[in-house]
Structure formats: structure tokens, C-alpha cells
Protein backbone atom coordinates (compact mmCIF):
# COMPACT_ATOMS: atom_id res chain seq x y z
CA UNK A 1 85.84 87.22 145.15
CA UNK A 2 84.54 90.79 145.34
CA UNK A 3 80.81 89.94 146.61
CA UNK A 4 77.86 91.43 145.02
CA UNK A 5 77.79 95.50 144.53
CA UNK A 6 74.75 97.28 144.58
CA UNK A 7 74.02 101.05 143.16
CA UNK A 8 72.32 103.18 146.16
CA UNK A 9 71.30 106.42 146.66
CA UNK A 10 72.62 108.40 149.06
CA UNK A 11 69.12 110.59 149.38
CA UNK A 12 67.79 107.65 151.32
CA UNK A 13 71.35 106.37 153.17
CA UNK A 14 69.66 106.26 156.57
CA UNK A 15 67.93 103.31 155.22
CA UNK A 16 70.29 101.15 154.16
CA UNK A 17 73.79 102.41 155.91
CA UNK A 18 72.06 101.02 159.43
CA UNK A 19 73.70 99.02 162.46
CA UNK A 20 73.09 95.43 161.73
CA UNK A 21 74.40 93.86 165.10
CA UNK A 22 75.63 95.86 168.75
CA UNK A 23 79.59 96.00 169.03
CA UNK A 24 80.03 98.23 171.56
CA UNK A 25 80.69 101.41 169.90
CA UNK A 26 80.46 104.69 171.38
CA UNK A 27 77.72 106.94 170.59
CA UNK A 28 80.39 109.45 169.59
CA UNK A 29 81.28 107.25 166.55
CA UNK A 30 77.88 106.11 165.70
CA UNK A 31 75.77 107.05 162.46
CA UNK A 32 77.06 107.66 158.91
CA UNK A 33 79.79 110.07 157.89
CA UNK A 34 80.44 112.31 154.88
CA UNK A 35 83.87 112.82 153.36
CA UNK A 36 83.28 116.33 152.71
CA UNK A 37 86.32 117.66 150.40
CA UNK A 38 88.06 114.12 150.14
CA UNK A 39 89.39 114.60 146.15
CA UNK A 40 88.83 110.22 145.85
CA UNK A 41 85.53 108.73 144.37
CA UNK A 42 84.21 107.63 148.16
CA UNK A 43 81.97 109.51 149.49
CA UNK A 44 80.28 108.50 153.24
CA UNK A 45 81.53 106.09 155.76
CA UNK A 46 80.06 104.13 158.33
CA UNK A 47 82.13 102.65 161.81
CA UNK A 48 78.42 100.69 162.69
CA UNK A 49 78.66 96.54 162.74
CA UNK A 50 82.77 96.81 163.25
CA UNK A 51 83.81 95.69 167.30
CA UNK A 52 84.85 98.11 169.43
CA UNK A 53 87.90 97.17 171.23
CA UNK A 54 86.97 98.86 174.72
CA UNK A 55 90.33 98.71 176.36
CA UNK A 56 93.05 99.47 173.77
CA UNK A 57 90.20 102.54 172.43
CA UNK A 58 90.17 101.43 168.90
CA UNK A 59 88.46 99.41 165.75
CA UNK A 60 89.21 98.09 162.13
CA UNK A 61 87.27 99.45 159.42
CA UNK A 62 87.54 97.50 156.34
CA UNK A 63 86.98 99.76 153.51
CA UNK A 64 85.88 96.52 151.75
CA UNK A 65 83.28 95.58 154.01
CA UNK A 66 79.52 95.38 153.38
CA UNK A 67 78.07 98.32 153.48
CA UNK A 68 80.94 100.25 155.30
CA UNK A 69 81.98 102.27 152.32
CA UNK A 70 80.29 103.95 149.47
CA UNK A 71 82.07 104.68 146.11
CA UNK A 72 81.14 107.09 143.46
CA UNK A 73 79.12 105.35 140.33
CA UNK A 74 81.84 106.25 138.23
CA UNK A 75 85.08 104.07 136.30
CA UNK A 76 87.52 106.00 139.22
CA UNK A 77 84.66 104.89 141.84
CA UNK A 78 84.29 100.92 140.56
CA UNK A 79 88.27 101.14 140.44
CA UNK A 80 88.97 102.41 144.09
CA UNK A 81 86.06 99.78 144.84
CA UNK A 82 87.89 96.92 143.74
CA UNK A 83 90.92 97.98 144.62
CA UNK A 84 90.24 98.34 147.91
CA UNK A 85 88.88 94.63 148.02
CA UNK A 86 91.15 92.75 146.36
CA UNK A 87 93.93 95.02 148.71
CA UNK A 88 91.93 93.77 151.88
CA UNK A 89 92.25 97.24 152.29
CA UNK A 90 91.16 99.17 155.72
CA UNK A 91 92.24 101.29 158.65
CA UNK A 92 92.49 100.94 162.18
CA UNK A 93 91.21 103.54 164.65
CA UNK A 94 93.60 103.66 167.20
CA UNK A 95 92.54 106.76 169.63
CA UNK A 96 94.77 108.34 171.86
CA UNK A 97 92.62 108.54 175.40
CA UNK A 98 89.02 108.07 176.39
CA UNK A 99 87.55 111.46 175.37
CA UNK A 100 87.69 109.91 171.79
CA UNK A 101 88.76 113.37 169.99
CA UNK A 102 91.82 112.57 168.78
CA UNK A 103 92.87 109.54 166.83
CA UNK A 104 96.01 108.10 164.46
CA UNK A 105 94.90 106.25 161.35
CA UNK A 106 96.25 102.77 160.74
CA UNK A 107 95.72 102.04 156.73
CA UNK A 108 96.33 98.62 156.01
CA UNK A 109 97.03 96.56 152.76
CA UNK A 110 97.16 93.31 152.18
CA UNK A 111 97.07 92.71 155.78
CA UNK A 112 99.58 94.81 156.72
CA UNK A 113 100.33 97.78 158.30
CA UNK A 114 101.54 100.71 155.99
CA UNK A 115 104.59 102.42 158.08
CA UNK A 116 104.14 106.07 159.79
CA UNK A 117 106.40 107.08 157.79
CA UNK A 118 104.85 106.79 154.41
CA UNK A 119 101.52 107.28 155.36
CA UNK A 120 100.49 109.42 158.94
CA UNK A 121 97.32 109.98 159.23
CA UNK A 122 95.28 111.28 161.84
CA UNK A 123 91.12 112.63 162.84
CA UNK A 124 90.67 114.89 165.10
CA UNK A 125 87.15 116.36 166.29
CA UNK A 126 86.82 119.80 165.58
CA UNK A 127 84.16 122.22 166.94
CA UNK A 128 83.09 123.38 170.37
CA UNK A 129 80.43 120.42 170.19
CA UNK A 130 81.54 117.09 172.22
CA UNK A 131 78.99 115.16 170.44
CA UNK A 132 81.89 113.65 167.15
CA UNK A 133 79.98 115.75 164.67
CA UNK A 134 83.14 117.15 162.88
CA UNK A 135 86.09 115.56 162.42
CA UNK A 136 89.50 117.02 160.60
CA UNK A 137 91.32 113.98 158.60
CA UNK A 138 94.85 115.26 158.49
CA UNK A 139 97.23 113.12 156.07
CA UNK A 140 101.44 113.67 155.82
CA UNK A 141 102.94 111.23 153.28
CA UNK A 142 106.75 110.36 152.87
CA UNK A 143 107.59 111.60 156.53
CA UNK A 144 105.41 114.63 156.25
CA UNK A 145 106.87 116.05 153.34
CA UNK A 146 103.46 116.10 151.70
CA UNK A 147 100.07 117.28 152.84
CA UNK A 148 97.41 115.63 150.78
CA UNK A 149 93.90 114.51 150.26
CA UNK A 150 92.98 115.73 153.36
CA UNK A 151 89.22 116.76 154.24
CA UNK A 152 86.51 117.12 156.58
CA UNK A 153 84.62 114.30 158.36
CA UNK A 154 80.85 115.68 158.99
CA UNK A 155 78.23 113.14 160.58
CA UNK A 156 75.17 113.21 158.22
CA UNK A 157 72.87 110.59 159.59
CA UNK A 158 72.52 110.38 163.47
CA UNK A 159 72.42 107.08 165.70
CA UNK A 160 68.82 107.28 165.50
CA UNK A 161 68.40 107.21 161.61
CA UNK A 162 67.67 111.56 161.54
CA UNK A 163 69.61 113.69 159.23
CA UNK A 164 71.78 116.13 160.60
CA UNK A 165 72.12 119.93 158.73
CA UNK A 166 75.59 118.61 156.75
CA UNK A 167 73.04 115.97 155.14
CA UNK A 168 71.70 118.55 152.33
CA UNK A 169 74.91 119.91 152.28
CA UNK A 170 76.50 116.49 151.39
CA UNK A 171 73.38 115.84 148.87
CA UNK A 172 74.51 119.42 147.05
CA UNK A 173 78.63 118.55 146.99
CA UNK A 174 78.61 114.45 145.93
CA UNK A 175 76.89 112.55 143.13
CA UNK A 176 73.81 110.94 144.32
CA UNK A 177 73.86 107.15 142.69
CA UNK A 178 76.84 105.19 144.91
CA UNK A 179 78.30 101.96 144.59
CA UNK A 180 78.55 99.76 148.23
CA UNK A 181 78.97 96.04 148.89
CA UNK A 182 76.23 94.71 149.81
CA UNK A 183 75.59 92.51 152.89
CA UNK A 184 75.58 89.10 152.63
């Protein structure tokens, strides 16, 4: 049910966290990103080997998806892990225009959407750069009543497989040894 899960290192991510097949995805999006401040056990994200949906600006990351996600090496890391599998749990990036610096955060569980009202999250890029670099993850729960578990979205690995200045800074803040799915 779960598929296999492998332990990685995230000293060598550009090696393994790679685009596997083209979707269409801007170069804005592309490479690997580091939660930087996010208080879960997940540490890095990819949006590679997802489709881009071109017209409507937006894409489905499934947290549970092969090597989309890693997770700490740790019982809260294997837990959020599975949960998030056996939840079918992801988010849709649903972005508000073409410039691609703004964006509301679908999560979804079980298949479906979790309301606006309990959970409203949002990324926006931050920084004078254009280039998606830095991204602020904003999250209001309960109607925005509650500010939470919010942190900083910093690319780490580039398009073309380089490391970008935040990657030594993510290697100092987050345990090495992750846990990912692994592709089939």
C-alpha cells in the first residue's frame, strides 16, 4: 500500500530529487525546495514530474508521491510519511495570474478538498529577484483565527542540478538522513 521508502541524504539531493519526465512546468517552479522554518518533520520539496496545467496556472503535488517529498528519519517523520499516504494527501497550486508570484494552496485529503475556511493557505515570492527563489508560505486556520506553521520556501538545487547559497544553509538547519518514496 505505501510503496517502498528509501533513507537519502540530503548532501547529495541533486542526485536523486531530479525531473524524471517534461510536464510543462515553468522554470520559475523548477528544482528542489527547502522548508526552511516549517516546525513538521519534512524537510525539501520538489514540483518536477507533476503536469502543469498551462491554462488554469496550476498543479497537484501529492505529498505521497515518489520522490516529491522528503521526511525527517525520525518516529514524527515515518508518521507524517504514512500519514500522508494512506490520506492521499497533497495540495494544489492554484496561482492567481501569469507572473506566477502569488499562489492559494489547495490541501487535499482523502481526495478532497479541505474548505478555506479551515485551512487558507497561500506562497508568495518574496525578494526583489523574479527568478521563484524565495517563497513566503503563509497559513490561517479556523477562518484566520490562527497563524501557524508557517515558513520560508528557499530553492536549494537549481533546474540544472547546481546548488544555490540556501543549500549549506539548509544542510546546517535540517537533519541530513531523509525518508522519500521511492520511484517505482
Amino acid at each position: 500500500m505505501i510503496g517502498t521508502i528509501e533513507k537519502k541524504n540530503l548532501n547529495d539531493i541533486a542526485t536523486w530529487m531530479t525531473s524524471v519526465q517534461e510536464t510543462g512546468l515553468p522554470d520559475i517552479l523548477k528544482g528542489v525546495f527547502f522548508m526552511d522554518g516549517n516546525p513538521l518533520p519534512d524537510t525539501c520539496i520538489t514540483m518536477y514530474n507533476v503536469e502543469w496545467d498551462s491554462q488554469n496556472l496550476s498543479l497537484f503535488i501529492p505529498v505521497y508521491g515518489s520522490v516529491q517529498w522528503t521526511f525527517h528519519n525520525s518516529i514524527p517523520g515515518w508518521f507524517l510519511l504514512l500519514g500522508a499516504k494512506i490520506s492521499q494527501f497533497g495540495y494544489k497550486m492554484q496561482f492567481e495570474d501569469a507572473t506566477l508570484k502569488h499562489a492559494q494552496i489547495i490541501p487535499f485529503f482523502f481526495g478532497l478538498q479541505i474548505p478555506k475556511w479551515i485551512f487558507d493557505l497561500t506562497m508568495d515570492q518574496i525578494g526583489d529577484a523574479n527568478n521563484g527563489d524565495t517563497w513566503k508560505r503563509k497559513n490561517l486556520w479556523f477562518g484566520g483565527s490562527i497563524r501557524i506553521a508557517e515558513y520560508t520556501l528557499r530553492r536549494v538545487v537549481n533546474a540544472d542540478g547546481s546548488y544555490t547559497p540556501a543549500f549549506i544553509d539548509m544542510l546546517n538547519k535540517a537533519p541530513n538522513e531523509c525518508l522519500i518514496i521511492a520511484r517505482n
